[in-house]
C-alpha atoms as a PDB file:
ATOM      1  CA  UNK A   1      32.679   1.472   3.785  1.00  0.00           C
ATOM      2  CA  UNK A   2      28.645   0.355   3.406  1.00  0.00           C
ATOM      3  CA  UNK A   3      26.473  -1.169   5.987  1.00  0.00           C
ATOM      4  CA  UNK A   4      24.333  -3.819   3.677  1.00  0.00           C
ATOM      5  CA  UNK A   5      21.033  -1.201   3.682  1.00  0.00           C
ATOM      6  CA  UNK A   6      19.636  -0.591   0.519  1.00  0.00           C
ATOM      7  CA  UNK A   7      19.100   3.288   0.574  1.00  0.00           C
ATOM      8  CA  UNK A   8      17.924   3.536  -2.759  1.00  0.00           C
ATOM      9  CA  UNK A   9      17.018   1.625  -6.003  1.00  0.00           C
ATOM     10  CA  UNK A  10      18.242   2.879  -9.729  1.00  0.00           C
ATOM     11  CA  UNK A  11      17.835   1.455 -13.055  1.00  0.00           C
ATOM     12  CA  UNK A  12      20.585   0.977 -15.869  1.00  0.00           C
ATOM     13  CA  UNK A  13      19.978   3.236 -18.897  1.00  0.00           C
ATOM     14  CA  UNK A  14      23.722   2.460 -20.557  1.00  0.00           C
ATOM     15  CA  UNK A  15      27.027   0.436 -20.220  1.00  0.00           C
ATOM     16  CA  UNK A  16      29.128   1.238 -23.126  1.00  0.00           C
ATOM     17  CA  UNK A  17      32.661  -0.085 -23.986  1.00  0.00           C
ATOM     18  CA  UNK A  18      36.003   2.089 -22.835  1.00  0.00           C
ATOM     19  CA  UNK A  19      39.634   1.244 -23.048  1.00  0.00           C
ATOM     20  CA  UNK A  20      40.095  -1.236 -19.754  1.00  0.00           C
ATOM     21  CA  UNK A  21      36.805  -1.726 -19.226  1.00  0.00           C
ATOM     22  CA  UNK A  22      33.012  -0.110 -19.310  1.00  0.00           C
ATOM     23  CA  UNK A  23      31.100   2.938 -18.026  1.00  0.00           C
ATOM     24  CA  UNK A  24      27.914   2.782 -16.802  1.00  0.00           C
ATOM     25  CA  UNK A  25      24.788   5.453 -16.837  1.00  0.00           C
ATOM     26  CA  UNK A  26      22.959   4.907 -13.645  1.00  0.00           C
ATOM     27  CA  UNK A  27      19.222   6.602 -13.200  1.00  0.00           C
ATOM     28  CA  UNK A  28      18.966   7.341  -9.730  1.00  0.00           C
ATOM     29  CA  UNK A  29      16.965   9.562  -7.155  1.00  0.00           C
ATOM     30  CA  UNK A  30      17.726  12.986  -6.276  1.00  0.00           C
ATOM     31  CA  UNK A  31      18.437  11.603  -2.712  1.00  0.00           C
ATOM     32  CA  UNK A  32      21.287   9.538  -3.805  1.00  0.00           C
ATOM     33  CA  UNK A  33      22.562  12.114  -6.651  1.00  0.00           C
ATOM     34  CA  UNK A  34      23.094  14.741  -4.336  1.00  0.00           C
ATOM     35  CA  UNK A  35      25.707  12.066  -2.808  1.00  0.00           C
ATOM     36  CA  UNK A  36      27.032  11.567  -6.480  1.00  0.00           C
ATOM     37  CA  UNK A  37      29.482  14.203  -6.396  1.00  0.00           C
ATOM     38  CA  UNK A  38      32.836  13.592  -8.563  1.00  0.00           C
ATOM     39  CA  UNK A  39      34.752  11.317  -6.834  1.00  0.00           C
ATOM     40  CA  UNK A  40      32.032   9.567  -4.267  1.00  0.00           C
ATOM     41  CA  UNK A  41      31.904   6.418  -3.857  1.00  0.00           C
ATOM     42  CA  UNK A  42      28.627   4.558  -4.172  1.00  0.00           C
ATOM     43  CA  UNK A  43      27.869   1.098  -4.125  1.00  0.00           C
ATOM     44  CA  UNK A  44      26.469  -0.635  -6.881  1.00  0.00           C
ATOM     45  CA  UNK A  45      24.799  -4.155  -6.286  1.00  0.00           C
ATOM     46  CA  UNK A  46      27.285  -4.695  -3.566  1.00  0.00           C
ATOM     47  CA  UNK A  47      30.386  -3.256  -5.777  1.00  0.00           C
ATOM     48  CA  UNK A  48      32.112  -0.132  -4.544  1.00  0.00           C
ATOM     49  CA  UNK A  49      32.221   2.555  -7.635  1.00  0.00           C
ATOM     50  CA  UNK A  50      33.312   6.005  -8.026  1.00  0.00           C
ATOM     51  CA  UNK A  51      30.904   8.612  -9.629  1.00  0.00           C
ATOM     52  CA  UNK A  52      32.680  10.008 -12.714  1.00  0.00           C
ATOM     53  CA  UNK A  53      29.702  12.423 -13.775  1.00  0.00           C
ATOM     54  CA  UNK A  54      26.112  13.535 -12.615  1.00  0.00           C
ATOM     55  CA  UNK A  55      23.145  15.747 -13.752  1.00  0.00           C
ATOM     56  CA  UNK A  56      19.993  16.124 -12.224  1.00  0.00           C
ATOM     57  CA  UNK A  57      18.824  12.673 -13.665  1.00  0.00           C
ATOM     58  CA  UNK A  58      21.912  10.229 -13.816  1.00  0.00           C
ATOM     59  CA  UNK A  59      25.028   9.354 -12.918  1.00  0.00           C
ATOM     60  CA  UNK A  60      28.011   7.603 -13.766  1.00  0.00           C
ATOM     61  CA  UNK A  61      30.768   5.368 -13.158  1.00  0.00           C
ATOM     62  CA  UNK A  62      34.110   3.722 -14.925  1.00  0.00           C
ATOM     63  CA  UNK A  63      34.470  -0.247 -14.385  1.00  0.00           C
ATOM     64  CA  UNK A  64      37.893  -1.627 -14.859  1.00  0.00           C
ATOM     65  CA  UNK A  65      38.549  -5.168 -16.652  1.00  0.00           C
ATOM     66  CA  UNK A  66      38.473  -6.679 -13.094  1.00  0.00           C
ATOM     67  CA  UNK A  67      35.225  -5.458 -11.743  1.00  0.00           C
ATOM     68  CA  UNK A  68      33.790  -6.759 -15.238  1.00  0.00           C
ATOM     69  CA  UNK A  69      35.006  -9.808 -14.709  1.00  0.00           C
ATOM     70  CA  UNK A  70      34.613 -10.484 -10.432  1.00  0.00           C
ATOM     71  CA  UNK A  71      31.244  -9.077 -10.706  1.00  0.00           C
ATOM     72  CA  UNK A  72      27.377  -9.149 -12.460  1.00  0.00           C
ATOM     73  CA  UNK A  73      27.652  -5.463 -13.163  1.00  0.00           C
ATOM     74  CA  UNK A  74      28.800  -6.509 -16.755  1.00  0.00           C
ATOM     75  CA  UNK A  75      26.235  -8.786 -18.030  1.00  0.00           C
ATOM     76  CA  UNK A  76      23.264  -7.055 -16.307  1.00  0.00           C
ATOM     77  CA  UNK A  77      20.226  -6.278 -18.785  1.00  0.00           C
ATOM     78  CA  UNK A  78      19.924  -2.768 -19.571  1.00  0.00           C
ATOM     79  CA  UNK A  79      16.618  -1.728 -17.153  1.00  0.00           C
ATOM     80  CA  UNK A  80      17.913  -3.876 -14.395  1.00  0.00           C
ATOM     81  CA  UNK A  81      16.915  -2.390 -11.368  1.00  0.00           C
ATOM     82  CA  UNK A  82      20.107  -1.432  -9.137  1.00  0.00           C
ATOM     83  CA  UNK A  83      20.402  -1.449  -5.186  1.00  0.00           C
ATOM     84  CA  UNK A  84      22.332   1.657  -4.639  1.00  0.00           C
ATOM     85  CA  UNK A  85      24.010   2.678  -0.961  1.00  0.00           C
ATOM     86  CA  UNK A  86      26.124   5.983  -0.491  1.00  0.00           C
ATOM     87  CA  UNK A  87      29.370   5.714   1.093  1.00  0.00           C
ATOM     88  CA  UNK A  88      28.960   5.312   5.150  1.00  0.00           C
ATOM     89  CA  UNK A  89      29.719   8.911   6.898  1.00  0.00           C
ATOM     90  CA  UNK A  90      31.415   8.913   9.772  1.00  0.00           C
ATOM     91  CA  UNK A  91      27.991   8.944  13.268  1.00  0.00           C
ATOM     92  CA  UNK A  92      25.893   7.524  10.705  1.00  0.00           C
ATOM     93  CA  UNK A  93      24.214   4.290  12.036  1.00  0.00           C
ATOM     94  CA  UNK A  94      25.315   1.189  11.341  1.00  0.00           C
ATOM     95  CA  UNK A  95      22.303  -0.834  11.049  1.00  0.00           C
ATOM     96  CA  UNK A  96      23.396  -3.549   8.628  1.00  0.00           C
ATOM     97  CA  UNK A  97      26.935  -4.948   9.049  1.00  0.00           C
ATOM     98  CA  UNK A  98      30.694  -3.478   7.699  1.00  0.00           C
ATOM     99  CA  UNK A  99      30.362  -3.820   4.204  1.00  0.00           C
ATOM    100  CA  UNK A 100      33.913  -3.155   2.063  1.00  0.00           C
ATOM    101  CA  UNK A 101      32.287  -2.796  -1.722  1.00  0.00           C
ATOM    102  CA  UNK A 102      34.912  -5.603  -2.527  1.00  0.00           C
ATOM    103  CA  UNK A 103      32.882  -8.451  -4.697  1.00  0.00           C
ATOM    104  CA  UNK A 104      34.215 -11.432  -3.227  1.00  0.00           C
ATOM    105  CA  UNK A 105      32.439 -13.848  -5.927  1.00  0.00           C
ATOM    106  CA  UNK A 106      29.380 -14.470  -7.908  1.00  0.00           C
ATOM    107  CA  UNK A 107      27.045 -17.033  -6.688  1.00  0.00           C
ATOM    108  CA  UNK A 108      23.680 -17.980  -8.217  1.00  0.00           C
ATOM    109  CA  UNK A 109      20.069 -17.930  -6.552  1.00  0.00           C
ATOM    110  CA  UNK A 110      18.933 -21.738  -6.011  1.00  0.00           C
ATOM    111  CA  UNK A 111      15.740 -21.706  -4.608  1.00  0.00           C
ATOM    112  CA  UNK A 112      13.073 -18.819  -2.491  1.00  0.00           C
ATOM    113  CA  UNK A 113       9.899 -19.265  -0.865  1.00  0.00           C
ATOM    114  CA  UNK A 114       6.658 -19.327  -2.393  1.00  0.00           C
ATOM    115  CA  UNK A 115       3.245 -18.841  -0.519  1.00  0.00           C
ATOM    116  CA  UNK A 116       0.000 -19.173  -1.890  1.00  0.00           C
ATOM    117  CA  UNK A 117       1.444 -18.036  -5.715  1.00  0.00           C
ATOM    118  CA  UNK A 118       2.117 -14.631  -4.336  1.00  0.00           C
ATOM    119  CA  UNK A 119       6.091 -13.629  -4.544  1.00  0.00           C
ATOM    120  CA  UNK A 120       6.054 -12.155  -0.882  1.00  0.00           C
ATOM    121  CA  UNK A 121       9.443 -13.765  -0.372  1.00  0.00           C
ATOM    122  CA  UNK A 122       9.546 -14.623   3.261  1.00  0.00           C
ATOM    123  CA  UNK A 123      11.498 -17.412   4.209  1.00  0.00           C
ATOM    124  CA  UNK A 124      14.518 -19.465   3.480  1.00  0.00           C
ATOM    125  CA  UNK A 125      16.835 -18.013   0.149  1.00  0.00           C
ATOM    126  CA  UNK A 126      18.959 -20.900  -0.848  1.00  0.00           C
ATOM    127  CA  UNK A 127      22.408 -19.941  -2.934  1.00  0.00           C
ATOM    128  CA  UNK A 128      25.261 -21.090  -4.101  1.00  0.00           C
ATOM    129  CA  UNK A 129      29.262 -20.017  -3.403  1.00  0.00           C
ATOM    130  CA  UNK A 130      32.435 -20.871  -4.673  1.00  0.00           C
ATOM    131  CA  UNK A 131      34.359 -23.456  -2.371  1.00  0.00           C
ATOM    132  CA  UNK A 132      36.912 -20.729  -1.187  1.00  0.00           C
ATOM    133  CA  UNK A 133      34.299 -18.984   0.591  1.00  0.00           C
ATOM    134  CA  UNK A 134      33.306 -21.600   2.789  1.00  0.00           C
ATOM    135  CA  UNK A 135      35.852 -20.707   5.112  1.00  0.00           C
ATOM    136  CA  UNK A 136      34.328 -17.115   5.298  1.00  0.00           C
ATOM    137  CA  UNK A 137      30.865 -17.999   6.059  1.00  0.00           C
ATOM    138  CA  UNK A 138      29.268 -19.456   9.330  1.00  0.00           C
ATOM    139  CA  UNK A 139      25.792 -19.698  10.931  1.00  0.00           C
ATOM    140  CA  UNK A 140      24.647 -16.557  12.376  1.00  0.00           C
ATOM    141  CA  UNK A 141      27.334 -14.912  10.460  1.00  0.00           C
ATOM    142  CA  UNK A 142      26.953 -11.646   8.195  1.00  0.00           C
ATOM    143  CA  UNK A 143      27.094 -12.058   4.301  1.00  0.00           C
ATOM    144  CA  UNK A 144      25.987  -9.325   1.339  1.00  0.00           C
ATOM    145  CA  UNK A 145      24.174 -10.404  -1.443  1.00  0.00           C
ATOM    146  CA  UNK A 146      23.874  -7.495  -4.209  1.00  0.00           C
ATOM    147  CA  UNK A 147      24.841  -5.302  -1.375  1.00  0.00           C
ATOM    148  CA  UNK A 148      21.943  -6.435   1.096  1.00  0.00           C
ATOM    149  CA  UNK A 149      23.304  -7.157   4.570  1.00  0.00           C
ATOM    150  CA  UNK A 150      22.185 -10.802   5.589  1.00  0.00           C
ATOM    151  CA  UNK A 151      22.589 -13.074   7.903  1.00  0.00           C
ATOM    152  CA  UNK A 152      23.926 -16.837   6.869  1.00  0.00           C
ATOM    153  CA  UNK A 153      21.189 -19.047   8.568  1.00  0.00           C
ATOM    154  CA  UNK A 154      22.945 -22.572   7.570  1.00  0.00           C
ATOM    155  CA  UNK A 155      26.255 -23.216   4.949  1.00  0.00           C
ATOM    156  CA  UNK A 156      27.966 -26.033   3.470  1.00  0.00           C
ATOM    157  CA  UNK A 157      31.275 -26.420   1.334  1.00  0.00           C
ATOM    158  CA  UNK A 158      29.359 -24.310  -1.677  1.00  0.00           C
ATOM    159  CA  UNK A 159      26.335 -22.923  -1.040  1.00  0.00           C
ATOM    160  CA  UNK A 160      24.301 -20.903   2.317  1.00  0.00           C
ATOM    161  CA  UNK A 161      20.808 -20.008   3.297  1.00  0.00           C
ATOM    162  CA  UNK A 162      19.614 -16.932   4.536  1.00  0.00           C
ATOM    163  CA  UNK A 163      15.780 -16.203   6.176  1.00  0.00           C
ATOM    164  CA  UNK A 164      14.519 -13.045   4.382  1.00  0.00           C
ATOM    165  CA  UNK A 165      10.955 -10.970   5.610  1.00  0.00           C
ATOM    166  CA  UNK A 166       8.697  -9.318   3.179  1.00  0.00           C
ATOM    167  CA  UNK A 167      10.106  -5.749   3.911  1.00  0.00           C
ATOM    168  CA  UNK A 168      13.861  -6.982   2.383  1.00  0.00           C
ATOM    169  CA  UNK A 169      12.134  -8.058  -0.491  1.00  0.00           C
ATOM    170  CA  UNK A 170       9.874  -5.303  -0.763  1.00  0.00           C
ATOM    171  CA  UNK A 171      12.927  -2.715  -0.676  1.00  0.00           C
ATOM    172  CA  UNK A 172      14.983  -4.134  -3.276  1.00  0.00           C
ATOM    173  CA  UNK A 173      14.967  -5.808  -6.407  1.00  0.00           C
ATOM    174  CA  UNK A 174      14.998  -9.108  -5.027  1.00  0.00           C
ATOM    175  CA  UNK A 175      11.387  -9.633  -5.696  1.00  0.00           C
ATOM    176  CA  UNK A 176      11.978 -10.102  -9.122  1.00  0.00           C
ATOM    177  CA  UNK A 177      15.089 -12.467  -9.136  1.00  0.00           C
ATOM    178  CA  UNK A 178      14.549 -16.162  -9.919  1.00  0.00           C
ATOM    179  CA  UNK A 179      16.203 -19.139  -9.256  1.00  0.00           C
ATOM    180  CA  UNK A 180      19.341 -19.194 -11.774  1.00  0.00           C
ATOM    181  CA  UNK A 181      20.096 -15.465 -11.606  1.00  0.00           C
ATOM    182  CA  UNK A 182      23.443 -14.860 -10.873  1.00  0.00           C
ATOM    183  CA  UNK A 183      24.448 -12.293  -7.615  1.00  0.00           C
ATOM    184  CA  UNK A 184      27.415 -10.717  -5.779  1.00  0.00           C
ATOM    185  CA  UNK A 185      28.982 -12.466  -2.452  1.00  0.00           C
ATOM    186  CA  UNK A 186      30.785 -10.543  -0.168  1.00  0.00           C
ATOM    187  CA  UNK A 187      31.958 -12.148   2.836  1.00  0.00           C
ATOM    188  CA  UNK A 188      32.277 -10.909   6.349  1.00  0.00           C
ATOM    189  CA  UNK A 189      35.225  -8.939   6.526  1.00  0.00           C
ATOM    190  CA  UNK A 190      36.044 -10.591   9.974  1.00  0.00           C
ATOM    191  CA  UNK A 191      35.385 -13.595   8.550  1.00  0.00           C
ATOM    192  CA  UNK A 192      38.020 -13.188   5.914  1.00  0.00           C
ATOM    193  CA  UNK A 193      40.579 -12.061   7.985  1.00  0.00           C
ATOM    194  CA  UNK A 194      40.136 -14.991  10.245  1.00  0.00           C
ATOM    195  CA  UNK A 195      40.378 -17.009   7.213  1.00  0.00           C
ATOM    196  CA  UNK A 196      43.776 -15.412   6.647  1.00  0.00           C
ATOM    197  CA  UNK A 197      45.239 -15.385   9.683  1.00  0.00           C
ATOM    198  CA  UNK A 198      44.484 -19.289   9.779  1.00  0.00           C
ATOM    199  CA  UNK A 199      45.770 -20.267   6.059  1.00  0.00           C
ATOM    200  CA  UNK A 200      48.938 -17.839   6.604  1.00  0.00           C
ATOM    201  CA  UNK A 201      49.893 -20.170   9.843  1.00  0.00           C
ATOM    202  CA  UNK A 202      49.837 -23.469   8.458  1.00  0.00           C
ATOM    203  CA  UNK A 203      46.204 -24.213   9.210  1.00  0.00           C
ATOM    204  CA  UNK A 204      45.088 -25.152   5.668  1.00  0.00           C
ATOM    205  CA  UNK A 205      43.786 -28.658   6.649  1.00  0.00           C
ATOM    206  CA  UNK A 206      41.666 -26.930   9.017  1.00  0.00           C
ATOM    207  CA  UNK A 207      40.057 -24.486   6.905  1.00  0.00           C
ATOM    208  CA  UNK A 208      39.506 -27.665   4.638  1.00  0.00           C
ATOM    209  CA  UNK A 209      37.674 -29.579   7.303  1.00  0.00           C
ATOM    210  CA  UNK A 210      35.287 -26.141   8.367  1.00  0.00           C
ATOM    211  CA  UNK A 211      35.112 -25.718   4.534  1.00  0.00           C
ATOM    212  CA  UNK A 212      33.329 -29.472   4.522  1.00  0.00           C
ATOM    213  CA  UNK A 213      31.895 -29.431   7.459  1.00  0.00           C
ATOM    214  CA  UNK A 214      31.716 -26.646   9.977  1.00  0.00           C
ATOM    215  CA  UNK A 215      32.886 -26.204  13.392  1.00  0.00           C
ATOM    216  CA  UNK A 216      32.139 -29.170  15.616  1.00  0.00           C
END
């Protein structure tokens, strides 16, 4: 488990090709390599990993045919800069919100603030969802975008808002992302269980109307 808090940033140096899938070569700080141990878990951009190596300077991690294909980590650009977050230890705060490592979906970025040309970022982040999270997402609800805990200021039936301050921004990579770039979604956990619990007893035509709509 993650809370949503960017600990640390990291940059791709490699993602080359392996039967099932890819492995990637992550730069990182000494912080979050000390954490890299064989066998951690460490979340990339919102997507749970295991570390498969380290040295003083990288470290790295096996992606299966699924990840590839449920998540960005894929088609990033070698250099991309990487939100990192070491697995949650049992008394350390939760400041963010339960966060599983389990990519949900990729949405894209539709629109961020702009004030006075400068790319401070504060203010309404506009993105789009796949319909079948709808039923996961609600005002005032949690969601994690790249891994950063937020909180869902206004949804519809594919797409949500979230209000972001200058010191989100200035902590992760988001400064540099532009409308059209692609991200990870996970949803709530409670949210999706709800969701469950609902569809499994016959409430489909509910979860449409929320889906649509919202709770009224």
């Amino acid at each position: 488990m993650f809370t949503g808090l960017i600990r640390h940033l990291g940059t791709l140096e490699s993602r080359s090709t392996r039967p099932g899938g890819a492995r990637l070569r992550i730069a990182a700080p000494a912080e979050l390599l000390a954490r890299a141990e064989l066998g951690a878990s460490i979340a990339v951009n919102g997507a749970c990993l295991t570390s498969v190596a380290a040295d003083g300077r990288t470290w790295e991690a096996d992606l299966s045919e699924e990840t590839l294909a449920k998540t960005t980590l894929g088609r990033l650009a070698l250099g991309s800069t990487l939100h990192l977050e070491p697995a949650l230890r049992v008394g350390d705060p939760l400041d963010g919100h339960l966060v599983a490592g389990h990519v949900d979906a990729v949405g894209q970025l539709v629109s961020r603030p702009r004030a006075g040309g400068a790319d401070s970022g504060e203010g309404i982040w506009r993105f789009t969802m796949p319909l079948e999270l709808a039923p996961m997402m609600a005002p005032k609800g949690s969601v994690a975008v790249d891994g950063i805990s937020l909180t869902v200021v206004d949804c519809g039936a594919d797409w949500f808002t979230v209000a972001l301050i200058p010191e989100t921004v200035k902590r992760t990579a988001l400064a540099g992302m532009r409308p059209g770039d692609p991200v990870n979604l996970e949803a709530d956990p409670i949210g999706r269980f709800v969701a469950r619990a609902l569809a499994s007893r016959g409430s489909d035509e509910k979860l449409a109307a929320f889906a649509q709509r919202g709770w009224h």
